[in-house]
N, C-alpha and C. Protein backbone atom coordinates (compact mmCIF):
# COMPACT_ATOMS: atom_id res chain seq x y z
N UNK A 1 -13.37 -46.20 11.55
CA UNK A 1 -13.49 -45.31 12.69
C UNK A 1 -12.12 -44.73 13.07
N UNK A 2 -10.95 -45.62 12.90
CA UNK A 2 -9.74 -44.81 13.41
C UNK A 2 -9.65 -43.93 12.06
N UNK A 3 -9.73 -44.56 10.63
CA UNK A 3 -9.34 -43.08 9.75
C UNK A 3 -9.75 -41.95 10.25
N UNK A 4 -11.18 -41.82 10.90
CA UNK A 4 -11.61 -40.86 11.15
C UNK A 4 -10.96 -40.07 12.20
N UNK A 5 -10.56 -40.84 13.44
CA UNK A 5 -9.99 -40.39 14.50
C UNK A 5 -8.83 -39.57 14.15
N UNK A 6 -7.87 -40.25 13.34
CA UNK A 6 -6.54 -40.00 12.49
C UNK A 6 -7.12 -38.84 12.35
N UNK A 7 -8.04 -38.74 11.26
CA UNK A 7 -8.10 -37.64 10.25
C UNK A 7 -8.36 -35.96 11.03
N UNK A 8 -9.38 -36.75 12.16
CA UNK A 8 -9.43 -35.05 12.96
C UNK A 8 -8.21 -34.74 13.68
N UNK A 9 -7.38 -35.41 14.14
CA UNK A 9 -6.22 -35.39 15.10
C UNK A 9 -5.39 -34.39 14.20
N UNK A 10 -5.36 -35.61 13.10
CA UNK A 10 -3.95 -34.48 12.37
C UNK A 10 -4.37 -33.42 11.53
N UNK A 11 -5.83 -32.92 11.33
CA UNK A 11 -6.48 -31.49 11.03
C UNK A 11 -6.20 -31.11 12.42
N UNK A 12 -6.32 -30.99 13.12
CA UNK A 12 -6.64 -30.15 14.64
C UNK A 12 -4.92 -30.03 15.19
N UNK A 13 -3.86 -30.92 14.36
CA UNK A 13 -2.41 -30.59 15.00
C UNK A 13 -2.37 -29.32 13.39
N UNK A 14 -2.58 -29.71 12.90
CA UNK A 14 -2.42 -28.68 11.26
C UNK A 14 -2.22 -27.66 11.78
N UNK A 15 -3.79 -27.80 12.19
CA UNK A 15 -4.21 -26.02 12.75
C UNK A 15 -3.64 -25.38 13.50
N UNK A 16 -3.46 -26.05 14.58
CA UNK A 16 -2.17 -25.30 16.16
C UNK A 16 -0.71 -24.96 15.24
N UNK A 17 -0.20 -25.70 14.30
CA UNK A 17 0.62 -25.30 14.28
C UNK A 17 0.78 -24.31 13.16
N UNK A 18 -0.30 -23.95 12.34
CA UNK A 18 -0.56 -23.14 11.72
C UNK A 18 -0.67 -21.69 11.83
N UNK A 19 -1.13 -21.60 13.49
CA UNK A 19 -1.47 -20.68 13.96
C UNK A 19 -0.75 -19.79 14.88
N UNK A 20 0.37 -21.39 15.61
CA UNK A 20 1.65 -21.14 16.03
C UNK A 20 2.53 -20.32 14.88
N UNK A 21 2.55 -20.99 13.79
CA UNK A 21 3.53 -20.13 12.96
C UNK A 21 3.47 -19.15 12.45
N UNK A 22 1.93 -18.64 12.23
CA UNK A 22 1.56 -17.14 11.77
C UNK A 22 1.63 -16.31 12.76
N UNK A 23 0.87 -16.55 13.97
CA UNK A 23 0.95 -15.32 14.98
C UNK A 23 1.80 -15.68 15.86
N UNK A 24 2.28 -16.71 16.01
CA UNK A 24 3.68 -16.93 17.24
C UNK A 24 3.01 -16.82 18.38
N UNK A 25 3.42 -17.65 19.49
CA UNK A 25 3.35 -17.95 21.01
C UNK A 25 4.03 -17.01 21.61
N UNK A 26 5.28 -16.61 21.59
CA UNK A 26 5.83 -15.27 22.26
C UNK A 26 5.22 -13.65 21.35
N UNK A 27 5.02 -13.03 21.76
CA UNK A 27 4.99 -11.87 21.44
C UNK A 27 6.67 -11.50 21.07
N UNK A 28 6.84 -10.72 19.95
CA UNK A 28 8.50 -10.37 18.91
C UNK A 28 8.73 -9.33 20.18
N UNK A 29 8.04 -8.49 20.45
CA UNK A 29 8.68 -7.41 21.48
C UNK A 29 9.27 -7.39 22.67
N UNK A 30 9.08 -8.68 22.83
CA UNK A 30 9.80 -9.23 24.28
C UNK A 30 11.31 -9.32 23.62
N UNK A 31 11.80 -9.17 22.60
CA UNK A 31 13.03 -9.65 22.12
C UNK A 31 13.51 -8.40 22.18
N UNK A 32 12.89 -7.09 21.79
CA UNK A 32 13.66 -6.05 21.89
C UNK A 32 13.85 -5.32 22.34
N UNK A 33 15.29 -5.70 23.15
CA UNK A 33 15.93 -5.06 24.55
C UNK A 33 16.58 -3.89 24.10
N UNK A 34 16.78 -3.68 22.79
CA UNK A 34 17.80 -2.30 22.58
C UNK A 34 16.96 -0.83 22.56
N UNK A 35 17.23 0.41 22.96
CA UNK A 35 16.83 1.03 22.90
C UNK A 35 17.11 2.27 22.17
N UNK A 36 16.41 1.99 20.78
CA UNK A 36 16.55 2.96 19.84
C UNK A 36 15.54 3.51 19.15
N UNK A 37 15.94 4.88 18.98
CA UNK A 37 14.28 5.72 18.42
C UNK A 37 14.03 5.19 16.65
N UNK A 38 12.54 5.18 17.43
CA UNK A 38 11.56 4.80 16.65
C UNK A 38 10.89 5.83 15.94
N UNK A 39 11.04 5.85 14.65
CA UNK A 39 10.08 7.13 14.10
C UNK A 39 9.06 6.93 13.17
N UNK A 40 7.65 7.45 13.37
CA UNK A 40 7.32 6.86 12.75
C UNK A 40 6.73 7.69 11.20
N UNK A 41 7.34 7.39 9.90
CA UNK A 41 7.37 7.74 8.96
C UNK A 41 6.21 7.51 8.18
N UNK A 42 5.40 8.77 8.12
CA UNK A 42 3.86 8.25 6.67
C UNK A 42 3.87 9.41 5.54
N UNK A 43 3.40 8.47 4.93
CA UNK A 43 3.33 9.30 3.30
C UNK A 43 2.03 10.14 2.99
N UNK A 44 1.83 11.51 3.13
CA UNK A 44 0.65 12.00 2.25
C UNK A 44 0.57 12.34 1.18
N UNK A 45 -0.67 12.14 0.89
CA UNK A 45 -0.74 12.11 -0.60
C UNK A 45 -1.88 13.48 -0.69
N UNK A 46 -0.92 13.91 -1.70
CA UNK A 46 -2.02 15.18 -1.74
C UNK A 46 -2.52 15.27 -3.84
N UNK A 47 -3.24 15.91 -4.36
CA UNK A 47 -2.98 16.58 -5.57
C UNK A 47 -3.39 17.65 -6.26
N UNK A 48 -2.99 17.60 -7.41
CA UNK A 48 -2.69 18.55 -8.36
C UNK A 48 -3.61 18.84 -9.42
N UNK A 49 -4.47 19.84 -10.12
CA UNK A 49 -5.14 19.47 -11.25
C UNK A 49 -4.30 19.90 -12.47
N UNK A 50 -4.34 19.44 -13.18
CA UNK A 50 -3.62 19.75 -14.45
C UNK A 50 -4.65 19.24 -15.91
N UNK A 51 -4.33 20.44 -16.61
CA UNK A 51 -5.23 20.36 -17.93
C UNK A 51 -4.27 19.65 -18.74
N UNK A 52 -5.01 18.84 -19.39
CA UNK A 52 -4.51 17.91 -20.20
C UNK A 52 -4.53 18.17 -22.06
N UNK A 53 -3.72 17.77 -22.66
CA UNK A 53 -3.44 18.05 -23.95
C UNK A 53 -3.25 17.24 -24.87
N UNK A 54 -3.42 17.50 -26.31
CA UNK A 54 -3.38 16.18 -26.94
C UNK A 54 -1.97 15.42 -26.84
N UNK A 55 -2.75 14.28 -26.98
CA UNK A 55 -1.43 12.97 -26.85
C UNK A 55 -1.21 12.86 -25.40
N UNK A 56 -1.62 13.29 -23.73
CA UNK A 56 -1.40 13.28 -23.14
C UNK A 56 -1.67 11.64 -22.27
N UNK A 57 -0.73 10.96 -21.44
CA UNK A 57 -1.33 9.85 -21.41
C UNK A 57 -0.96 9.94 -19.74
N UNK A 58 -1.08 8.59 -19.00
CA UNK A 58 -1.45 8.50 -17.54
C UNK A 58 0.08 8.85 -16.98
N UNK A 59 0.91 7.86 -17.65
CA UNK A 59 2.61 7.59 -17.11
C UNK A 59 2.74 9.39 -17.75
N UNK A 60 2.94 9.25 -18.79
CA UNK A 60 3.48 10.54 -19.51
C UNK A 60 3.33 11.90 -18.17
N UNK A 61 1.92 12.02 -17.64
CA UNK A 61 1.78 12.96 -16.58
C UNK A 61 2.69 12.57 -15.07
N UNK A 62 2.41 11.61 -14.89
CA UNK A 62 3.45 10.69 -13.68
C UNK A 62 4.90 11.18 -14.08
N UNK A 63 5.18 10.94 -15.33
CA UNK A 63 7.18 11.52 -15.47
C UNK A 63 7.08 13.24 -15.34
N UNK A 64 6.19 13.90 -15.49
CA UNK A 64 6.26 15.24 -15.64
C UNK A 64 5.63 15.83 -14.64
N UNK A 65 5.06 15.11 -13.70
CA UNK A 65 4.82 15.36 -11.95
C UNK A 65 5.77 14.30 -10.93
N UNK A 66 7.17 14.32 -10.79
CA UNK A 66 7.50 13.56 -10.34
C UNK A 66 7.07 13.62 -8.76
N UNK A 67 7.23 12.72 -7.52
CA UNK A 67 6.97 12.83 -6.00
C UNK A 67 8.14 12.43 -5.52
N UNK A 68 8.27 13.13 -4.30
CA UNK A 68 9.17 13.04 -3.47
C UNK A 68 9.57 11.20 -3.18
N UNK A 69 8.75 10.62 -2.71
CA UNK A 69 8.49 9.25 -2.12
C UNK A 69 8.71 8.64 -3.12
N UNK A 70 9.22 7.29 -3.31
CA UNK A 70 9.22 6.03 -4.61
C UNK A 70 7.99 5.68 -4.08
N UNK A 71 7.10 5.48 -5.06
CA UNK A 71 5.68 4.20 -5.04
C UNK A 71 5.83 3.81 -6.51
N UNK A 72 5.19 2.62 -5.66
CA UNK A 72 4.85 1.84 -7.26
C UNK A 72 4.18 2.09 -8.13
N UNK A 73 3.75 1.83 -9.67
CA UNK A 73 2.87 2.37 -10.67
C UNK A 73 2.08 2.09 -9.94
N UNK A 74 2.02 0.63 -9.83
CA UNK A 74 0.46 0.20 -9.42
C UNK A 74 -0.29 0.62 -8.74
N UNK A 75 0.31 1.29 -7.31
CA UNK A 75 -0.47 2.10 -5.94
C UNK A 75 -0.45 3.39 -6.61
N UNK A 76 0.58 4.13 -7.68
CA UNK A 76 0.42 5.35 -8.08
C UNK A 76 -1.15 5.49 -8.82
N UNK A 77 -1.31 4.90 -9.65
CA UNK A 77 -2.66 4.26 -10.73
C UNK A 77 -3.81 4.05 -10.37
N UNK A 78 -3.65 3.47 -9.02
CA UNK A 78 -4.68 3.58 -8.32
C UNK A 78 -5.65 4.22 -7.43
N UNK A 79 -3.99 5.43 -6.77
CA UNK A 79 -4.90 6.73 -6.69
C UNK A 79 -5.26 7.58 -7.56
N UNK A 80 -4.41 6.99 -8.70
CA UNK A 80 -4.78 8.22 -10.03
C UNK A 80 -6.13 7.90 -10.17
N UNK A 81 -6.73 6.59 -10.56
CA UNK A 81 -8.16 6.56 -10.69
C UNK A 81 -9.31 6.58 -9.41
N UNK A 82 -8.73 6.93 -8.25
CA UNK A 82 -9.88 6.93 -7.37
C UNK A 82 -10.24 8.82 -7.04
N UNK A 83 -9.04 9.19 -7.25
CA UNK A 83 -9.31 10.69 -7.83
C UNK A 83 -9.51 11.20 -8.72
N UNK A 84 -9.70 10.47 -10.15
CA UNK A 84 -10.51 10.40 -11.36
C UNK A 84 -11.24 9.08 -11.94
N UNK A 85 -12.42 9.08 -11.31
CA UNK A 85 -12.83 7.83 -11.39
C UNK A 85 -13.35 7.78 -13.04
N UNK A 86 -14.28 8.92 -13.08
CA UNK A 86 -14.05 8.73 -14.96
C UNK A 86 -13.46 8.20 -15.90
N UNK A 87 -12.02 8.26 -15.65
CA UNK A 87 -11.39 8.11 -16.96
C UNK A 87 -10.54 6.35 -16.52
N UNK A 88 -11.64 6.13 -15.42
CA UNK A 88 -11.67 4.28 -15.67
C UNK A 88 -11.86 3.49 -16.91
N UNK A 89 -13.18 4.04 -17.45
CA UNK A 89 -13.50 3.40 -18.92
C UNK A 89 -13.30 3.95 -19.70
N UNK A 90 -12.95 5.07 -20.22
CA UNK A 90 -12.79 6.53 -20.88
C UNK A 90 -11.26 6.95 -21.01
N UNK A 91 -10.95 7.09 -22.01
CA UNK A 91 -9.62 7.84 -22.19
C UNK A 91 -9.59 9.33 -22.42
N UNK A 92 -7.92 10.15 -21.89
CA UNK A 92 -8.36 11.45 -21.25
C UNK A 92 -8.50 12.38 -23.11
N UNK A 93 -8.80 13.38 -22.53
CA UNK A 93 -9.66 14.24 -23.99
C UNK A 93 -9.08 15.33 -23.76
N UNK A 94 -8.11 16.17 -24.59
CA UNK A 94 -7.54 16.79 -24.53
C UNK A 94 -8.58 18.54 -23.81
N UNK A 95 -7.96 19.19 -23.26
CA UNK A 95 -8.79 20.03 -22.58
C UNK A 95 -9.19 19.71 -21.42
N UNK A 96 -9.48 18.26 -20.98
CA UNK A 96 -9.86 18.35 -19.66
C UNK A 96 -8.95 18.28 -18.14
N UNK A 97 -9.48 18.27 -17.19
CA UNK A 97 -9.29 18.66 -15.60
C UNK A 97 -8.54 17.29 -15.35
N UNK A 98 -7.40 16.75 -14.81
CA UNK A 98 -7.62 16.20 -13.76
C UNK A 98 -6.45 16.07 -13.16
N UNK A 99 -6.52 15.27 -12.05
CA UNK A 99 -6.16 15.39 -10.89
C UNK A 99 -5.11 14.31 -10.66
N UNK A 100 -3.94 14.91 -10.13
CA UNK A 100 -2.54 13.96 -10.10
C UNK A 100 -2.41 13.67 -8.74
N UNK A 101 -2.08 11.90 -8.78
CA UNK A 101 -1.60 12.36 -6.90
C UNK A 101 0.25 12.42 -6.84
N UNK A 102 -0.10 13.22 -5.45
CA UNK A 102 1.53 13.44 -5.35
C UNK A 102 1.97 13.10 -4.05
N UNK A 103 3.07 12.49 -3.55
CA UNK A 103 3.37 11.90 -2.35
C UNK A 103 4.72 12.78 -1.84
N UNK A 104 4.28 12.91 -0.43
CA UNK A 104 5.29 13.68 0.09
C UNK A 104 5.23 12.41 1.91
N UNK A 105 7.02 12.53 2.03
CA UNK A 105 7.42 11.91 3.48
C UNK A 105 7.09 12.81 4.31
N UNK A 106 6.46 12.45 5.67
CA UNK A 106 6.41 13.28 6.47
C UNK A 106 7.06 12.53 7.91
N UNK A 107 7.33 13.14 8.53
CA UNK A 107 7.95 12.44 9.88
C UNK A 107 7.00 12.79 11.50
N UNK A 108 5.60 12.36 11.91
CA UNK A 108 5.04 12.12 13.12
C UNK A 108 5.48 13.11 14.16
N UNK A 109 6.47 11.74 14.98
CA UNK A 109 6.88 11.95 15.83
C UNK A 109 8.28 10.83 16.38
N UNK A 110 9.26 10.94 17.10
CA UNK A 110 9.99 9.69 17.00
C UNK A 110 9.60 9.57 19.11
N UNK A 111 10.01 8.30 19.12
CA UNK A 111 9.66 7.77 20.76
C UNK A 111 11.25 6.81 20.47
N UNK A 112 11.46 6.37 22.26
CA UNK A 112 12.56 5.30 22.31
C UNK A 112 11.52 4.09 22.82
């Protein structure tokens, strides 16, 4: 009966402090007393269609559409295929349509 007691006690301290350490007891913004503008910076993504040719491959179009913004292949790749969902299972065929994404910074608005 005490293992048991033990056992929920120190699951149930686990947890508090688990929860303490992910979301924190103070709120971070109480810390910041300085007052400096904030801007807030997002990326759109727009694209491009481009006909494709033999030997043409995914990167190969990526170096010859470069974007303003650094992203990663991986997030690049991934809008490449959600704006050509086709050529998920399918490789591209010279002659056809598709569609590049391209990322451009844009700047909101800034606040203090």
């Amino acid at each position: 009966m005490r293992f048991l007691i033990f056992t929920v006690v120190f699951f149930l301290v686990a947890a508090v402090i688990k929860i303490d350490l992910t979301e924190g007891t103070v709120p971070l913004a109480a810390f910041n007393d300085s007052e400096e503008l904030i801007c807030n910076d997002q990326i759109s993504v727009q694209s491009i269609s481009v006909m494709t040719t033999e030997g043409d491959s995914v990167q190969g179009l990526f170096a010859a559409y470069p974007t303003e913004v650094k992203i990663s292949l991986p997030e690049r790749m991934a809008h490449f295929y959600k704006l050509n969902p086709h050529l998920k299972k399918q490789a591209m065929v010279p002659g056809e349509l598709v569609k590049i994404p391209i990322y451009q910074q844009t700047v909101q608005h800034c606040s203090k």
